[in-house]
C-alpha atoms as a PDB file:
ATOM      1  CA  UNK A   1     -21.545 -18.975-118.269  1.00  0.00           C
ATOM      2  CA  UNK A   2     -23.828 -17.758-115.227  1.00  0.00           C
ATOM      3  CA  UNK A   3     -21.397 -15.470-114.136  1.00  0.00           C
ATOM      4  CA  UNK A   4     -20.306 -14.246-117.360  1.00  0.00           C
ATOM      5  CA  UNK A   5     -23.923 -13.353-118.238  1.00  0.00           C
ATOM      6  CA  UNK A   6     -24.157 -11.780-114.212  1.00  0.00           C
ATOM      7  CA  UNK A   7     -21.373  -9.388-115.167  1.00  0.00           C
ATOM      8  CA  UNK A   8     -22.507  -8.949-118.441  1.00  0.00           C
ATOM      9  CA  UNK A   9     -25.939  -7.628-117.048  1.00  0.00           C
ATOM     10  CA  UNK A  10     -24.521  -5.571-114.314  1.00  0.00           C
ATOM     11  CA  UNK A  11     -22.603  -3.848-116.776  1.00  0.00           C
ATOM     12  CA  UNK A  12     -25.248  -2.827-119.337  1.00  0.00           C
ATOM     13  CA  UNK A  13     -27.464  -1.929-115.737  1.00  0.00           C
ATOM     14  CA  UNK A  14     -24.463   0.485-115.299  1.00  0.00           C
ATOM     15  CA  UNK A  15     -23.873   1.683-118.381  1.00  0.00           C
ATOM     16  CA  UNK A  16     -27.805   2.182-118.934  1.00  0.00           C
ATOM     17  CA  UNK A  17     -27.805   4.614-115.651  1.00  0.00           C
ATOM     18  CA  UNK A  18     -24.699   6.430-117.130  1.00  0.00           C
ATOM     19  CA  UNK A  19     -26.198   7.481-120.055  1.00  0.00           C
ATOM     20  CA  UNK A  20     -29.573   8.600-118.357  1.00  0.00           C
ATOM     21  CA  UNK A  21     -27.880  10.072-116.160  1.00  0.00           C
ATOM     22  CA  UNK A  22     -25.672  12.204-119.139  1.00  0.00           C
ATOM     23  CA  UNK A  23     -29.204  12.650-120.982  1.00  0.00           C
ATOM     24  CA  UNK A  24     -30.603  14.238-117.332  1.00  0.00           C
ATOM     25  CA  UNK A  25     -27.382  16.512-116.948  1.00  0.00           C
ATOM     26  CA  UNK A  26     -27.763  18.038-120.747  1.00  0.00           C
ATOM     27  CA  UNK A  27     -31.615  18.477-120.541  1.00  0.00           C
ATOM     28  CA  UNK A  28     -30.877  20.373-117.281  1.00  0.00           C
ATOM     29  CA  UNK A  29     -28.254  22.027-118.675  1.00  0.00           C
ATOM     30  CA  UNK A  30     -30.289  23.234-121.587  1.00  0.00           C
ATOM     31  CA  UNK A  31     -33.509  24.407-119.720  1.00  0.00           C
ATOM     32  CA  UNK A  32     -31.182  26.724-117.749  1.00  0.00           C
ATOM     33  CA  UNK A  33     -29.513  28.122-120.479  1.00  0.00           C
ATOM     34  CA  UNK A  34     -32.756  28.374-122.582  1.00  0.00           C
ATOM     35  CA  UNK A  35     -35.473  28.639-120.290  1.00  0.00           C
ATOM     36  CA  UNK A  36     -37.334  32.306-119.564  1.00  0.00           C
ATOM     37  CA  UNK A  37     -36.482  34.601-117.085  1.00  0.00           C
ATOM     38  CA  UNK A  38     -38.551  34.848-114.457  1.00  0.00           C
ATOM     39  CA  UNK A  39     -41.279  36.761-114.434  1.00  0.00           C
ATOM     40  CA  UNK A  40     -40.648  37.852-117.893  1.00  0.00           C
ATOM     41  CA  UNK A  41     -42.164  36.649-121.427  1.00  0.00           C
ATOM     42  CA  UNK A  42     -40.553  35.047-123.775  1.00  0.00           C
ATOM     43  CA  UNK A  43     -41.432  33.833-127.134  1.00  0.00           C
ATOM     44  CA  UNK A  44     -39.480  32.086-130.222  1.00  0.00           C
ATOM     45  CA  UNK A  45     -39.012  32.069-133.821  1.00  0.00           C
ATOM     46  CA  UNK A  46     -37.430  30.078-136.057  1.00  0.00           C
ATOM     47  CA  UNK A  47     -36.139  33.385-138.191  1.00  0.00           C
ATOM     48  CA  UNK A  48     -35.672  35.861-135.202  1.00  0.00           C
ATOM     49  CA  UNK A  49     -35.001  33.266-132.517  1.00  0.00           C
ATOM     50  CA  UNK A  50     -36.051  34.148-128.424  1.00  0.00           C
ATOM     51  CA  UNK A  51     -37.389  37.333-127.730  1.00  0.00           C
ATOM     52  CA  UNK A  52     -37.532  38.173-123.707  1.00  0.00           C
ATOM     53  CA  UNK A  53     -40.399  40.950-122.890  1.00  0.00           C
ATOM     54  CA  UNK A  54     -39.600  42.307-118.916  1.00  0.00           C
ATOM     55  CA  UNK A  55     -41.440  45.369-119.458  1.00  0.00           C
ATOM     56  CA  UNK A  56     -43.308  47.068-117.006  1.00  0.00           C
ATOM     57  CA  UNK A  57     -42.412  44.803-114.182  1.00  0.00           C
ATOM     58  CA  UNK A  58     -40.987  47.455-111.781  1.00  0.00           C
ATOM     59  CA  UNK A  59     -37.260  45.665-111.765  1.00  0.00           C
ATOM     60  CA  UNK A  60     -34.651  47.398-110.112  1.00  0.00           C
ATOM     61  CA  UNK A  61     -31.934  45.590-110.973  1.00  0.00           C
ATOM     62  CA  UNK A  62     -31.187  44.097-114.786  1.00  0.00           C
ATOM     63  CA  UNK A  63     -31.887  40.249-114.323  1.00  0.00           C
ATOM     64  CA  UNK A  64     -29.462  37.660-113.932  1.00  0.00           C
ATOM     65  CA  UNK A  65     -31.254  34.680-115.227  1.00  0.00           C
ATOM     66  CA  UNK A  66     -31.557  35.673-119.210  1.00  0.00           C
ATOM     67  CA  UNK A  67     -31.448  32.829-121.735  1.00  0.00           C
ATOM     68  CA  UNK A  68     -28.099  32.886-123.250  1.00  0.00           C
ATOM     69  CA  UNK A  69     -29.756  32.396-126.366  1.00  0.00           C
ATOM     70  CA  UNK A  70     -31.722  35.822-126.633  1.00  0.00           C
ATOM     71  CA  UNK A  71     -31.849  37.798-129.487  1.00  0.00           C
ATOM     72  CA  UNK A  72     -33.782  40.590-127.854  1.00  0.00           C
ATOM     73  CA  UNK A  73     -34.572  42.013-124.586  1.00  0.00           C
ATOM     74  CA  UNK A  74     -37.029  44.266-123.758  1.00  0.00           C
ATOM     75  CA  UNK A  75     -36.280  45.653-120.520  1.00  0.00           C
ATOM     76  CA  UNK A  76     -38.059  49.257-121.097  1.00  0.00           C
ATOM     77  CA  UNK A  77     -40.751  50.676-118.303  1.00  0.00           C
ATOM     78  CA  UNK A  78     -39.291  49.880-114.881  1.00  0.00           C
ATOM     79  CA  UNK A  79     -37.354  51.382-112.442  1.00  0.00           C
ATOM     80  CA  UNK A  80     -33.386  51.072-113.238  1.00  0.00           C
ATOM     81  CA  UNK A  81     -30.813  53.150-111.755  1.00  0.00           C
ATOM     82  CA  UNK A  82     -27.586  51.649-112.993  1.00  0.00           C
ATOM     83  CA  UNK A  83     -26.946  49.559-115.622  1.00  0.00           C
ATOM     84  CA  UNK A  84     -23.544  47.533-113.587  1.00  0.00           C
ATOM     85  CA  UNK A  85     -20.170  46.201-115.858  1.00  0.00           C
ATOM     86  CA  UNK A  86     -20.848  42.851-117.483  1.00  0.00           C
ATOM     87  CA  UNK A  87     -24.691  42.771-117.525  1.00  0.00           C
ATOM     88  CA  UNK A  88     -25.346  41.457-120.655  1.00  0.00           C
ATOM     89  CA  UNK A  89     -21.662  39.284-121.081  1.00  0.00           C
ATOM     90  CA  UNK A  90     -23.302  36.124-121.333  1.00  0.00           C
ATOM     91  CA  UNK A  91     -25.733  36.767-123.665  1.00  0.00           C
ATOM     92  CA  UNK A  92     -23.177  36.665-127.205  1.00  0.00           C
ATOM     93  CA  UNK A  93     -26.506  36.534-129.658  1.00  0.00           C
ATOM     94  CA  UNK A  94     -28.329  39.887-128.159  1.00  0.00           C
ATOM     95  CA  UNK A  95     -29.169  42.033-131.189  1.00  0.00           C
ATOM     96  CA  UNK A  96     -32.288  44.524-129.643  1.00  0.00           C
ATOM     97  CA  UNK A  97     -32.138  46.045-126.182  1.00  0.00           C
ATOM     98  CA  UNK A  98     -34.392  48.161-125.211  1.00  0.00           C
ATOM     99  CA  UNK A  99     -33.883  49.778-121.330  1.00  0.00           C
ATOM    100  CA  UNK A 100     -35.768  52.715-122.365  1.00  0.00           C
ATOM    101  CA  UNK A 101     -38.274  54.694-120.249  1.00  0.00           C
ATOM    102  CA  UNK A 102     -36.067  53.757-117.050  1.00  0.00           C
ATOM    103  CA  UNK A 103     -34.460  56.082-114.269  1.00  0.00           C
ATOM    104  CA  UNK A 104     -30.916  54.884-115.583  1.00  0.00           C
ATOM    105  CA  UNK A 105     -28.459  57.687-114.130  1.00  0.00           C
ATOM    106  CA  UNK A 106     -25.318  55.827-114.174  1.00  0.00           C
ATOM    107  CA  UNK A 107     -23.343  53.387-117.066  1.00  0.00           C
ATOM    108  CA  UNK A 108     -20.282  51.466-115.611  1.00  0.00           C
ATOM    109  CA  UNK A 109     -17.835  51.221-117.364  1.00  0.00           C
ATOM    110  CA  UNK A 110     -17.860  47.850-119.438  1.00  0.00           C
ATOM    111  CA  UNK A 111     -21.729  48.405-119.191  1.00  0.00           C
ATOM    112  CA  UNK A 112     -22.146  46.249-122.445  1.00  0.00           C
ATOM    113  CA  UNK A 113     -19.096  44.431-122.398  1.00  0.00           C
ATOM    114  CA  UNK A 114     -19.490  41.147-124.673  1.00  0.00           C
ATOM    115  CA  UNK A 115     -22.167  42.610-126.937  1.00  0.00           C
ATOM    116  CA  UNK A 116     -19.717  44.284-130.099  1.00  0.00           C
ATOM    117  CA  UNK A 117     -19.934  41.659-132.154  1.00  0.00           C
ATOM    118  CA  UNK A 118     -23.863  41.453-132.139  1.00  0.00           C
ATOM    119  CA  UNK A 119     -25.995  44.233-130.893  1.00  0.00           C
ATOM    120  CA  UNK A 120     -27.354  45.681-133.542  1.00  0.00           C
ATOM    121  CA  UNK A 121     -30.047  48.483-131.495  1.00  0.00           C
ATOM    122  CA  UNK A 122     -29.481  50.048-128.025  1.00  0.00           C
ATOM    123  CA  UNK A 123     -32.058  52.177-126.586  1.00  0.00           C
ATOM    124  CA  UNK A 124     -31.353  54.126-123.685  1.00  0.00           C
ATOM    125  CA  UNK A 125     -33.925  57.106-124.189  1.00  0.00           C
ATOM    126  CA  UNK A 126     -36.252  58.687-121.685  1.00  0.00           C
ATOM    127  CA  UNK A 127     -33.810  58.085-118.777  1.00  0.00           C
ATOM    128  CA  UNK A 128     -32.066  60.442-116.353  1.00  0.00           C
ATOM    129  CA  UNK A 129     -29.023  59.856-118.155  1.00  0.00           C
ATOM    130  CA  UNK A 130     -26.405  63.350-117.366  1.00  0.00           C
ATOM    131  CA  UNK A 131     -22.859  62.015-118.011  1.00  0.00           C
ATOM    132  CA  UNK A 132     -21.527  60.514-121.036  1.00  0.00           C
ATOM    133  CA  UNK A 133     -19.203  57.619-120.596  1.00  0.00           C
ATOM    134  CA  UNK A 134     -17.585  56.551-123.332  1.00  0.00           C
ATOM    135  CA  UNK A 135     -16.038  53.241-121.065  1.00  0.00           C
ATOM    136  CA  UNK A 136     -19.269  52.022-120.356  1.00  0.00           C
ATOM    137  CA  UNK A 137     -20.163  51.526-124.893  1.00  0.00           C
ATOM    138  CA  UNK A 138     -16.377  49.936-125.410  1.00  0.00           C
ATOM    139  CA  UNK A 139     -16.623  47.562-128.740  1.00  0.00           C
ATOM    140  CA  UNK A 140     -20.420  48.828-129.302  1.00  0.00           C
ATOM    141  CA  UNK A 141     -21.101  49.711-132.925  1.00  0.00           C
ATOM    142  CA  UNK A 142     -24.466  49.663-132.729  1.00  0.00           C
ATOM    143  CA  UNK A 143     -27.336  52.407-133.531  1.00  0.00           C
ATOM    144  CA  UNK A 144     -28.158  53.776-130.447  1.00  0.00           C
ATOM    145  CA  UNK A 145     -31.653  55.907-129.347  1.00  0.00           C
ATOM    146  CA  UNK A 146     -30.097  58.045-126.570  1.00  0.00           C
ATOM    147  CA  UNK A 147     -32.744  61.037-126.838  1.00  0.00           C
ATOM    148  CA  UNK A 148     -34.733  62.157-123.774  1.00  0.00           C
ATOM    149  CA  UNK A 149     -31.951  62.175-121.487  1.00  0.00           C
ATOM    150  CA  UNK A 150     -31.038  65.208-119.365  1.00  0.00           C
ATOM    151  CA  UNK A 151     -26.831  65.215-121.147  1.00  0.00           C
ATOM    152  CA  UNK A 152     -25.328  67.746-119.088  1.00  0.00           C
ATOM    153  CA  UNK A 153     -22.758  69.376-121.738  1.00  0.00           C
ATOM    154  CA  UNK A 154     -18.805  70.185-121.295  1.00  0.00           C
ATOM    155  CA  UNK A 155     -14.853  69.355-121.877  1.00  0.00           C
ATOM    156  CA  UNK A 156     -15.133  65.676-121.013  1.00  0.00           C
ATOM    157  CA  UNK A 157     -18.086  65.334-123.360  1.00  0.00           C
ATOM    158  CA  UNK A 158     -16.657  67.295-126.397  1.00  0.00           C
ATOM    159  CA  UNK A 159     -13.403  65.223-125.491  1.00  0.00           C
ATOM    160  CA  UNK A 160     -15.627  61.419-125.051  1.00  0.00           C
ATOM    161  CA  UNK A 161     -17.760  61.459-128.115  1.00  0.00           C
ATOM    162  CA  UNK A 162     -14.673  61.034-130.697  1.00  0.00           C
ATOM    163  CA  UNK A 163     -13.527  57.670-128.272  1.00  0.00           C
ATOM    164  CA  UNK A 164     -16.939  55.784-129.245  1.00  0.00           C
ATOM    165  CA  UNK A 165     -18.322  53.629-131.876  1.00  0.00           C
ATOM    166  CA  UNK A 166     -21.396  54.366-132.102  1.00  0.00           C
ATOM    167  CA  UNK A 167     -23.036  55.091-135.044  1.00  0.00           C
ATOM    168  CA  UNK A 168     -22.542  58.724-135.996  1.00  0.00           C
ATOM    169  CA  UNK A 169     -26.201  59.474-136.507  1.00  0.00           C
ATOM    170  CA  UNK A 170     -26.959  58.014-132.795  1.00  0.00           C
ATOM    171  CA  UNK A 171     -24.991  60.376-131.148  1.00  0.00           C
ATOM    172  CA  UNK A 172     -26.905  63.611-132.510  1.00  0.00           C
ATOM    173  CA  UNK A 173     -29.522  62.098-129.809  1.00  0.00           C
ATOM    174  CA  UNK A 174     -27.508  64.029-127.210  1.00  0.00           C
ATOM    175  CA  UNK A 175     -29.096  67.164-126.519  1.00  0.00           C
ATOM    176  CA  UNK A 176     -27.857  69.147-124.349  1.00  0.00           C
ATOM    177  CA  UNK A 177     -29.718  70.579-121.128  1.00  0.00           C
ATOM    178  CA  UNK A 178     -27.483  72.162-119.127  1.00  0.00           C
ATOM    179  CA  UNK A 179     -23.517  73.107-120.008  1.00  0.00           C
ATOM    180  CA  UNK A 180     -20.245  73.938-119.119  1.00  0.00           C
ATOM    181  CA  UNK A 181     -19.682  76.659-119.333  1.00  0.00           C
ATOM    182  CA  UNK A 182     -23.348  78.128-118.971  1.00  0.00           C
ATOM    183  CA  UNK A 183     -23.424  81.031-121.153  1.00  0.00           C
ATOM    184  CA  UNK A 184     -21.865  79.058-124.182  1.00  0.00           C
ATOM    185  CA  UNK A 185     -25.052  78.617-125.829  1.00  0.00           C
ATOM    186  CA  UNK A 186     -25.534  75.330-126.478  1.00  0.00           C
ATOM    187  CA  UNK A 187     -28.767  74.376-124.828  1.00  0.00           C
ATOM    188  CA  UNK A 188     -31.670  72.638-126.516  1.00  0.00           C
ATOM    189  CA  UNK A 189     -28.997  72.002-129.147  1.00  0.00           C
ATOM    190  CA  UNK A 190     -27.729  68.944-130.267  1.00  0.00           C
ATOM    191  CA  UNK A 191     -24.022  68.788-129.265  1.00  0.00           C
ATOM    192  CA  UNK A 192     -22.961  67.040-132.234  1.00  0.00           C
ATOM    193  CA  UNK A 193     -24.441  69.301-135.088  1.00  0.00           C
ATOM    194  CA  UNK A 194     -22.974  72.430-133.605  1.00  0.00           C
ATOM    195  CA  UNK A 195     -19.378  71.830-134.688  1.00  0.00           C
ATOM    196  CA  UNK A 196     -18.351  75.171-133.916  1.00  0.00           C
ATOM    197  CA  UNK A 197     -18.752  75.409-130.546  1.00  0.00           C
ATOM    198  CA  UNK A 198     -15.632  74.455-128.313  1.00  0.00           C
ATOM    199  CA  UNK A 199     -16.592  73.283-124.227  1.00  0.00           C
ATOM    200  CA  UNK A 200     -13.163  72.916-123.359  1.00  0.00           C
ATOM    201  CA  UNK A 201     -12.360  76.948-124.119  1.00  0.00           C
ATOM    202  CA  UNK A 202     -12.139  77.712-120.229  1.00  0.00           C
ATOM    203  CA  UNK A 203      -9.807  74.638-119.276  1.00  0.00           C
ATOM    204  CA  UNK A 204      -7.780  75.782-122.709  1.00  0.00           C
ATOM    205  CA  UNK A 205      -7.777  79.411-121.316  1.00  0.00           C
ATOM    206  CA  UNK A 206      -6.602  77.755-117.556  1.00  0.00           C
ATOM    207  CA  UNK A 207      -4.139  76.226-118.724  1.00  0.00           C
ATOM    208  CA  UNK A 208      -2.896  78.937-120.245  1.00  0.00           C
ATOM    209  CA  UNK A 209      -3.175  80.970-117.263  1.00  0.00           C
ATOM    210  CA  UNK A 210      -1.327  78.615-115.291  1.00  0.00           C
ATOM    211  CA  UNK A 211       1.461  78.370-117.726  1.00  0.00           C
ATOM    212  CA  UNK A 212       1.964  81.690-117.654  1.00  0.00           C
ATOM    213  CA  UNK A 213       1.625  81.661-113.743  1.00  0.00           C
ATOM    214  CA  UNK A 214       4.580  79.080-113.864  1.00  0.00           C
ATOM    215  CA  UNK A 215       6.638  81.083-116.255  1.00  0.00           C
ATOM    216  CA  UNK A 216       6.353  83.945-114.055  1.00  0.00           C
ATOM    217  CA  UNK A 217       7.538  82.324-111.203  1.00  0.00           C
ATOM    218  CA  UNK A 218      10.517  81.120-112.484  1.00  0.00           C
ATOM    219  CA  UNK A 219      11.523  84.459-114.276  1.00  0.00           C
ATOM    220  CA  UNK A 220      10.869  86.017-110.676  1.00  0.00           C
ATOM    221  CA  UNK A 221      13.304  83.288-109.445  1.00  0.00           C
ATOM    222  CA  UNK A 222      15.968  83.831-111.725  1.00  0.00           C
ATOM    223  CA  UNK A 223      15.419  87.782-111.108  1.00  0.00           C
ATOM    224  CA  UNK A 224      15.739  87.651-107.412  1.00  0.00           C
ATOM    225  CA  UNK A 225      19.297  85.416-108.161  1.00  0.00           C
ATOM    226  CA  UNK A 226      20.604  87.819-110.271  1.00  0.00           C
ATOM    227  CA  UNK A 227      20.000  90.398-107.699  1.00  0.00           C
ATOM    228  CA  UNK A 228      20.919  88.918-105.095  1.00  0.00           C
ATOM    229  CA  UNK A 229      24.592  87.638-106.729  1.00  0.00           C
ATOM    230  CA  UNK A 230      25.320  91.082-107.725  1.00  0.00           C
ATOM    231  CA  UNK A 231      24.945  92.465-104.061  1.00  0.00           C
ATOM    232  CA  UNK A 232      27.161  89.572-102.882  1.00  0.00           C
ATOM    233  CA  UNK A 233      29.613  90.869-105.586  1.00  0.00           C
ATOM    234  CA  UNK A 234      29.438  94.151-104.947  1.00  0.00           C
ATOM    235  CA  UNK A 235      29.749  93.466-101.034  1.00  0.00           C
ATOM    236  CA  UNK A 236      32.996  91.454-101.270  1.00  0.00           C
ATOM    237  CA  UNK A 237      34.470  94.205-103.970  1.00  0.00           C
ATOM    238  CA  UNK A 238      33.781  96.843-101.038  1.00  0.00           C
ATOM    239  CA  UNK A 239      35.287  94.939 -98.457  1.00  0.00           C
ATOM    240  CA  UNK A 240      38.487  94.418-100.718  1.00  0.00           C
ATOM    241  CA  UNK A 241      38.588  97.734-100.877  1.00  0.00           C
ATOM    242  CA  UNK A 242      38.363  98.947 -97.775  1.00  0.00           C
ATOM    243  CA  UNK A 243      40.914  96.173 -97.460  1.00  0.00           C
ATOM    244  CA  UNK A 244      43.313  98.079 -99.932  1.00  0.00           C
ATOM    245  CA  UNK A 245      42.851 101.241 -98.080  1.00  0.00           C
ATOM    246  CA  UNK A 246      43.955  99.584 -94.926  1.00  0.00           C
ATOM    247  CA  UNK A 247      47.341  99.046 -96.139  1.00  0.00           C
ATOM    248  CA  UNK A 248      50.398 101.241 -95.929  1.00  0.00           C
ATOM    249  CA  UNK A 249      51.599 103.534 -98.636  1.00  0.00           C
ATOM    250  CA  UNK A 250      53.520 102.010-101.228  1.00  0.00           C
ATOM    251  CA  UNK A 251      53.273  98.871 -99.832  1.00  0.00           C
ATOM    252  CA  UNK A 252      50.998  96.616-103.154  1.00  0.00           C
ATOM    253  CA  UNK A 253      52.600  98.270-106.593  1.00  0.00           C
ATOM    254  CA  UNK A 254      49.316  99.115-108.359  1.00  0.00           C
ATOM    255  CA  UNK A 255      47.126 100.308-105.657  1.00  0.00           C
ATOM    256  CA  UNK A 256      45.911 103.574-107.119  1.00  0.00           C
ATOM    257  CA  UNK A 257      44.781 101.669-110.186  1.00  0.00           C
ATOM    258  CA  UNK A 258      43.098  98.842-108.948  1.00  0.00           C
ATOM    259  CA  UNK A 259      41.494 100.966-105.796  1.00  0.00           C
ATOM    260  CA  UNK A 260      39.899 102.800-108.515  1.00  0.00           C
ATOM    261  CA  UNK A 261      38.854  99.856-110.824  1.00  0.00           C
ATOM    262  CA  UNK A 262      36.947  98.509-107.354  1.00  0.00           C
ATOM    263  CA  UNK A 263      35.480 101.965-106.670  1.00  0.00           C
ATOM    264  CA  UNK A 264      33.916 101.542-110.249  1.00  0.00           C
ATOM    265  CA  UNK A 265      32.930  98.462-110.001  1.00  0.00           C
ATOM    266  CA  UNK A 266      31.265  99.245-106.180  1.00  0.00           C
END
């Protein structure tokens, strides 16, 4: 009996430090997962869950540490240049974020990879934002504030814009400031509402230069061929001839008729 109830103790002593150790392990788990970035404020809701406010903090680079359970992310005010692939994968609730008021020149592609199936509001206006890429928004079909950005307007545009998912009305936020080409007109506009204008005119009107630059080429080619196999011909018809001429009288039945069939031809 003593040294059934020995055992008997030493298990539940083991058992006990199992489980506090499992209840440690979770608690840690959770207060990484949940816990507030740093430097940042974050408050909670039971309706509109965890709200994360990193405004104003001179960042330069999107933080790492963001509770997976954010809903929304205020990021606007500081000093962004790039916003790199994957920054926001691990956060699958993320319905606001604002990166507004930045110096964001550059989306990677996959930008905001992971956030299709909940971002609801993207704001990317008052940045230094030139080129559209329409790689870096994969999946998004969110409404999206993309005003105040210096969109620099051309083919790849006019051609990137129909690849997106955006909602339509978020894309009439890109105004154009300068174009491609430059006398086109479309400056101070918004690209979207001016249907009628086509950016991709001069690579249209290259291309069909070129084609006809190719076509010319080869019609040279075949020219020069031509030429050159009827001078062969008529080269070997004169030597035959001379050939002919060389003979004695009398000596090919037909001369007369064929020497003057080659003289023709020559």
């Amino acid at each position: 009996m003593p040294m059934a109830a020995g055992w008997l103790l030493r298990h539940s002593v083991v058992t006990c430090l199992l489980l506090h150790s499992l209840v440690l392990m979770t608690c840690c788990f959770h207060h990484a997962a949940t816990s507030c970035s740093k430097n940042c404020y974050c408050s909670e809701s039971e309706a509109g869950g965890k709200t994360v406010r990193c405004s104003n903090l001179q960042l330069t680079e999107i933080p790492t540490d963001l509770p997976n359970d954010t809903r929304r992310i205020y990021l606007d005010f500081n000093l962004f240049t790039v916003v790199p692939a994957n920054a926001f994968a691990d956060l699958p609730y993320l319905a606001t974020l604002d990166l507004s008021h930045n110096e964001l020149a550059q989306l990677e592609p996959g930008a905001f990879r992971g956030l299709g199936g909940s971002l609801q509001f993207l704001d990317l206006s008052s940045n230094k934002l030139k080129n559209f890429n329409p790689e870096a928004f994969e999946g998004l079909r969110a409404q999206a504030n993309l005003t105040n950005n210096p969109w620099h307007c051309d083919c790849n545009l006019q051609l990137a814009l129909p690849r997106v998912d955006l909602e339509a009305a978020s894309l009439t936020g890109i105004v154009c400031q300068t174009s491609d080409p430059e006398d086109i007109g479309v400056e101070g506009l918004a690209f979207l509402l001016a249907p009628e204008i086509d950016l991709c005119v001069i690579m249209k009107k290259t291309t069909d230069v070129a084609m006809l630059v190719t076509m010319f080429g080869w019609f040279s080619m075949v020219i020069s061929y031509l030429v050159y196999y009827v001078r062969a011909n008529q080269e070997d018809a004169r030597r035959h001839l001379e050939y002919l001429k060389s003979l004695p009288q009398g000596s090919i039945p037909g001369k007369s008729e064929e020497s003057s069939t080659i003289s023709t031809v020559v």
